[in-house]
C-alpha atoms as a PDB file:
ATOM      1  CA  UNK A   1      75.827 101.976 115.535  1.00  0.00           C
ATOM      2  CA  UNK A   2      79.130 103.469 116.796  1.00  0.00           C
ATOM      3  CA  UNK A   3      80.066 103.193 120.499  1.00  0.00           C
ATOM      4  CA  UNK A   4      83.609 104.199 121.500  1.00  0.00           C
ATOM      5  CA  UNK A   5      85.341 103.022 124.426  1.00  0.00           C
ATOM      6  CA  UNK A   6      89.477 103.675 124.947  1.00  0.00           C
ATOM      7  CA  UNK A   7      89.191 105.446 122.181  1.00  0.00           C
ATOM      8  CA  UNK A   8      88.772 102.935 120.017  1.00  0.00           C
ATOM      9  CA  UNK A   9      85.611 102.624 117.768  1.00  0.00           C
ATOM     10  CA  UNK A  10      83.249  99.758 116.551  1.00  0.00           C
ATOM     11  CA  UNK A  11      81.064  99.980 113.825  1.00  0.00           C
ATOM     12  CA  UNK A  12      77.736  97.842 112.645  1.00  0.00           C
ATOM     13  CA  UNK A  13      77.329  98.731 109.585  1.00  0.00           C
ATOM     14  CA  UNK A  14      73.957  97.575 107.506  1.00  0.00           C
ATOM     15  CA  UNK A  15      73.384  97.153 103.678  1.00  0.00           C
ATOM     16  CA  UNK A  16      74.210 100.336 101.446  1.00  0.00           C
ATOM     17  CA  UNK A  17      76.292 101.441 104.362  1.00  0.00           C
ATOM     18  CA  UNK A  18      78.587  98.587 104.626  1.00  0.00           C
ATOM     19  CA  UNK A  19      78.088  98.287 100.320  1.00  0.00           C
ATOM     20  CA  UNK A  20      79.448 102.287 100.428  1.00  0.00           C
ATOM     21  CA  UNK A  21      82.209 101.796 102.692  1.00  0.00           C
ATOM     22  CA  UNK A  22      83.364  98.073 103.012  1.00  0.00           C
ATOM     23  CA  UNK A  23      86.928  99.171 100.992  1.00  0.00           C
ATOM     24  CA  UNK A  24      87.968 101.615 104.234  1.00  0.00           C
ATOM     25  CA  UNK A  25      86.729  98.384 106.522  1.00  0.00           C
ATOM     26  CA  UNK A  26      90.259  96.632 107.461  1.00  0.00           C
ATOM     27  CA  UNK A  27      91.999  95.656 110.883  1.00  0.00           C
ATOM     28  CA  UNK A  28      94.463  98.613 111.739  1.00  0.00           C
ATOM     29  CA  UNK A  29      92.942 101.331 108.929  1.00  0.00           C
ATOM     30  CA  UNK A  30      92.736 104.993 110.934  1.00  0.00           C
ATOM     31  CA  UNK A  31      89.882 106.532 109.761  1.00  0.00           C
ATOM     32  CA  UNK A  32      88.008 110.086 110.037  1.00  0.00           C
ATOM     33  CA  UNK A  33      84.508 109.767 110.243  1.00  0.00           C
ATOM     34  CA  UNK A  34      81.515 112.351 110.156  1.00  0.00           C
ATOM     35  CA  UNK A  35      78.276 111.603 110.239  1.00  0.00           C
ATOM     36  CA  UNK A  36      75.377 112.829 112.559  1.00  0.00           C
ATOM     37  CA  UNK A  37      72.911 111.575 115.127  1.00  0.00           C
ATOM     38  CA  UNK A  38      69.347 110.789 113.897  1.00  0.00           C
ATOM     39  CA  UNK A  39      66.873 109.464 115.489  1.00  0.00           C
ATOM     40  CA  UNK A  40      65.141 106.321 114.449  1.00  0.00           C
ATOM     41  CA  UNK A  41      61.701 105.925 113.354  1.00  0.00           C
ATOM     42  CA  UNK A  42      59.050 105.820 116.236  1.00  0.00           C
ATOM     43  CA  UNK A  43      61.584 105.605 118.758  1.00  0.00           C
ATOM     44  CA  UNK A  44      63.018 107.972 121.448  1.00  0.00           C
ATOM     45  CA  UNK A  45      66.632 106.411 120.502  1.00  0.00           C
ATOM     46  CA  UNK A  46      69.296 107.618 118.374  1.00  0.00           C
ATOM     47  CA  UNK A  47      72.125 106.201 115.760  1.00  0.00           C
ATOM     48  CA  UNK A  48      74.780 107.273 114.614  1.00  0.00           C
ATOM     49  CA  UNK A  49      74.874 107.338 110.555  1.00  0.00           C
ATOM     50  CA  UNK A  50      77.998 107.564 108.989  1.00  0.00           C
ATOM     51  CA  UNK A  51      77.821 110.045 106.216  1.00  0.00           C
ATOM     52  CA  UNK A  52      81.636 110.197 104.873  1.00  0.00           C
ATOM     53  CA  UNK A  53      84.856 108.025 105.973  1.00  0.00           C
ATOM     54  CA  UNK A  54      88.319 109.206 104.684  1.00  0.00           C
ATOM     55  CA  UNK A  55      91.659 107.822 105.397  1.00  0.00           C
ATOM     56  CA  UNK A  56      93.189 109.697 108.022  1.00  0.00           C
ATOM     57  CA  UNK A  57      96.428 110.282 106.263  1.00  0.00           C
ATOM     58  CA  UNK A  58      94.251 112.131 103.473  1.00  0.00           C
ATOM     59  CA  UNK A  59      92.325 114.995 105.590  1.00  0.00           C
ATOM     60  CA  UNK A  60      95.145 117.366 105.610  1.00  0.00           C
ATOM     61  CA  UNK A  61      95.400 117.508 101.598  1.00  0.00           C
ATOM     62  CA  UNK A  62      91.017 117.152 101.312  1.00  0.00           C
ATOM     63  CA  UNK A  63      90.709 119.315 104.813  1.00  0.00           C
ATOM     64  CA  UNK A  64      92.535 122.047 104.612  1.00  0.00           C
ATOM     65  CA  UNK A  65      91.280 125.510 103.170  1.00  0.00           C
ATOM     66  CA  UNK A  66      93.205 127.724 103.725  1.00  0.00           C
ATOM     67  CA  UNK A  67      96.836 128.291 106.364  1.00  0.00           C
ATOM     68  CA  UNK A  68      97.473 131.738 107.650  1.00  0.00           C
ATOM     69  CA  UNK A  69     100.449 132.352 109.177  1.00  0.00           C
ATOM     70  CA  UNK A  70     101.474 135.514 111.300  1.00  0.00           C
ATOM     71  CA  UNK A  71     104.930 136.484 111.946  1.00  0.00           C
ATOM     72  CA  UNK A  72     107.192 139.175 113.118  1.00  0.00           C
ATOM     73  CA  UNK A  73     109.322 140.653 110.720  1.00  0.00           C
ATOM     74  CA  UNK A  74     112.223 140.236 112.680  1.00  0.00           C
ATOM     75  CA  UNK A  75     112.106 136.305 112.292  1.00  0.00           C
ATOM     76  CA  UNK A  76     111.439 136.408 108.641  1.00  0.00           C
ATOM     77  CA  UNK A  77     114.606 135.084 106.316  1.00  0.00           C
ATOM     78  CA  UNK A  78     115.664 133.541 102.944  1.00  0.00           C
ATOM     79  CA  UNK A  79     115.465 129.892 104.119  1.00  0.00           C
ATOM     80  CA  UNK A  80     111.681 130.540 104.971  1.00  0.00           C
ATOM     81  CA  UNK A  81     110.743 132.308 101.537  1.00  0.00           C
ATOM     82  CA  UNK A  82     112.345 129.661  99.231  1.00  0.00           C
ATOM     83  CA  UNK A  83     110.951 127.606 101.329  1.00  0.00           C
ATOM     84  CA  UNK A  84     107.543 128.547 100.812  1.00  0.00           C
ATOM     85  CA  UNK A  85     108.134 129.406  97.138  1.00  0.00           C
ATOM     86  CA  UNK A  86     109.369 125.627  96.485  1.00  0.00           C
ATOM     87  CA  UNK A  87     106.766 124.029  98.675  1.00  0.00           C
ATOM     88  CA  UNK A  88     104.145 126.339  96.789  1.00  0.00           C
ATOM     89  CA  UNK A  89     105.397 125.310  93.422  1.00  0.00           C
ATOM     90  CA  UNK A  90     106.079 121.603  94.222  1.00  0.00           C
ATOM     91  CA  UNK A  91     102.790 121.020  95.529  1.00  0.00           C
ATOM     92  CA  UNK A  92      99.931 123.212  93.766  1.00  0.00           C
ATOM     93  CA  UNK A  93      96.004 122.890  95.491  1.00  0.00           C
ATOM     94  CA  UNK A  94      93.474 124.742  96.266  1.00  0.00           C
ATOM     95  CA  UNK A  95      94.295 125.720  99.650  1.00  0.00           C
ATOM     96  CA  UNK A  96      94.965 129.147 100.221  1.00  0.00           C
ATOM     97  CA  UNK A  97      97.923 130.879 102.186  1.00  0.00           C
ATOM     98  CA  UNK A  98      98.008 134.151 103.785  1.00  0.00           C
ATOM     99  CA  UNK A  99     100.778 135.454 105.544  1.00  0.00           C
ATOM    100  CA  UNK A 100     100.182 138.724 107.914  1.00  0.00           C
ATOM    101  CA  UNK A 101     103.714 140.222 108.726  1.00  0.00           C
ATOM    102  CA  UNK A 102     103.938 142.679 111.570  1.00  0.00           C
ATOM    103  CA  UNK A 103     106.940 145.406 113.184  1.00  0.00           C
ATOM    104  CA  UNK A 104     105.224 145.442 116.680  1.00  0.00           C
ATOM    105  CA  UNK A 105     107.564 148.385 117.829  1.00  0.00           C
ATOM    106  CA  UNK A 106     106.225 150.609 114.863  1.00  0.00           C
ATOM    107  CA  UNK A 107     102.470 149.505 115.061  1.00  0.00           C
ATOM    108  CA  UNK A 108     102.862 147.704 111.205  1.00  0.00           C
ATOM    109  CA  UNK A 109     101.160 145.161 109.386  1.00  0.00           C
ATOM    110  CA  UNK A 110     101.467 143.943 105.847  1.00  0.00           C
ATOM    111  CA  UNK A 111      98.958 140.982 104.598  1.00  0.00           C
ATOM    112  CA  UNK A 112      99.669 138.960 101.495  1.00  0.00           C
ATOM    113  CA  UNK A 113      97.399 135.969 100.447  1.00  0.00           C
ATOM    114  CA  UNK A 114      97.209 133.678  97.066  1.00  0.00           C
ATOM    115  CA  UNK A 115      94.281 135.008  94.982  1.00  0.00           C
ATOM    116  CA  UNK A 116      94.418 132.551  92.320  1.00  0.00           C
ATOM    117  CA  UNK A 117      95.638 129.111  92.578  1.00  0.00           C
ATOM    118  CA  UNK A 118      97.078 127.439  95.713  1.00  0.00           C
ATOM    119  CA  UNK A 119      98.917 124.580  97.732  1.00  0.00           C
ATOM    120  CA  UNK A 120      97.875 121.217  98.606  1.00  0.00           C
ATOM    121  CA  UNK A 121      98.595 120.502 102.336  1.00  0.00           C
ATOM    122  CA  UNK A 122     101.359 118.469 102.718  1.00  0.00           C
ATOM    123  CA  UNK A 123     103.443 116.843 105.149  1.00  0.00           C
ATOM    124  CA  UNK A 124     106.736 119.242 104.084  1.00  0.00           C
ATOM    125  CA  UNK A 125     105.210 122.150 105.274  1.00  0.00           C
ATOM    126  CA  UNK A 126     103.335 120.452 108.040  1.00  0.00           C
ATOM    127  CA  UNK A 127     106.597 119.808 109.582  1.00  0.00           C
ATOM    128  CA  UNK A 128     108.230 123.139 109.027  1.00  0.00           C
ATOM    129  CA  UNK A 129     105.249 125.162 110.581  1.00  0.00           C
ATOM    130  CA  UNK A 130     105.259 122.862 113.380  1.00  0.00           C
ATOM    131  CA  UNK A 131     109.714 123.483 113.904  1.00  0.00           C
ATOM    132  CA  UNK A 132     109.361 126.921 113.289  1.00  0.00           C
ATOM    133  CA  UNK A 133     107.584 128.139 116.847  1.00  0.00           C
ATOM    134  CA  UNK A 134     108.118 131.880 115.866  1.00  0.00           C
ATOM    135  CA  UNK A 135     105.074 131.572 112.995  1.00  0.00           C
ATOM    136  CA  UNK A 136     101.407 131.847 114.925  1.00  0.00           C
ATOM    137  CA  UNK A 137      99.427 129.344 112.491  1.00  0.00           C
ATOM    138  CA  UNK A 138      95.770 129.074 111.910  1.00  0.00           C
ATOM    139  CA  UNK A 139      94.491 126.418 109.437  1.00  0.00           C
ATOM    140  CA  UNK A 140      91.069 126.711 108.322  1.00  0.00           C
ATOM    141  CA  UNK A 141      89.080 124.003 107.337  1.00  0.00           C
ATOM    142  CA  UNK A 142      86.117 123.278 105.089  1.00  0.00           C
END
């Protein structure tokens, strides 16, 4: 049973559920949690069953699918392409990146995306989409 309040959330947990996830189960763990609602036998209630629990700090890296990025080629520079390339190199995944680079004025685009290997999400690039306000960024997720 999960009831949420303040957003804060209690769990009951009962036999192979508590067996599966009693390591994630201490005072002041964040946690991501999906599960579904079912309903329970011969009743017109429903539960909550937890089907996965991850540590919040780890959805980014286990979340992420792919990051596009679209930018004007006026704001692109070096600093942002070594940037990339190091970040790329330093912290290979399966995430894919696309970038989609436009020249409003002249009606141009240009895409480029990873076709094999990839980038773990990380917290470096995290942070630099997030201080660089001139890249429109979409992260898909699995």
């Amino acid at each position: 049973m999960l009831e949420d309040y303040s957003g804060k959330a209690e769990f009951m947990l009962w036999s192979e559920d508590y067996n599966r996830f009693r390591n994630y189960m201490e005072k002041g763990t964040n946690l991501f949690v999906t599960g579904s609602f079912k309903q329970r036998y011969n009743k017109a209630e429903f539960e909550f069953r937890i089907e996965k629990i991850m540590l919040l700090e780890s959805i980014k890296q286990h979340l992420t699918k792919q990051v596009v990025i679209d930018l004007e080629a006026r704001h692109l520079n070096d600093k942002m392409v070594h940037f990339f390339e190091n970040n790329i190199r330093s912290f290979p995944g399966r995430a894919g990146l696309k970038f989609t680079i436009t020249v409003p004025k002249q009606n141009l685009k240009v895409g480029m995306f990873t076709m094999e290997g990839g980038f773990e999400m990380n917290d470096d690039m995290a942070g630099f989409l997030a201080e660089n306000p001139e890249f429109e960024v979409h992260v898909v997720t699995v």
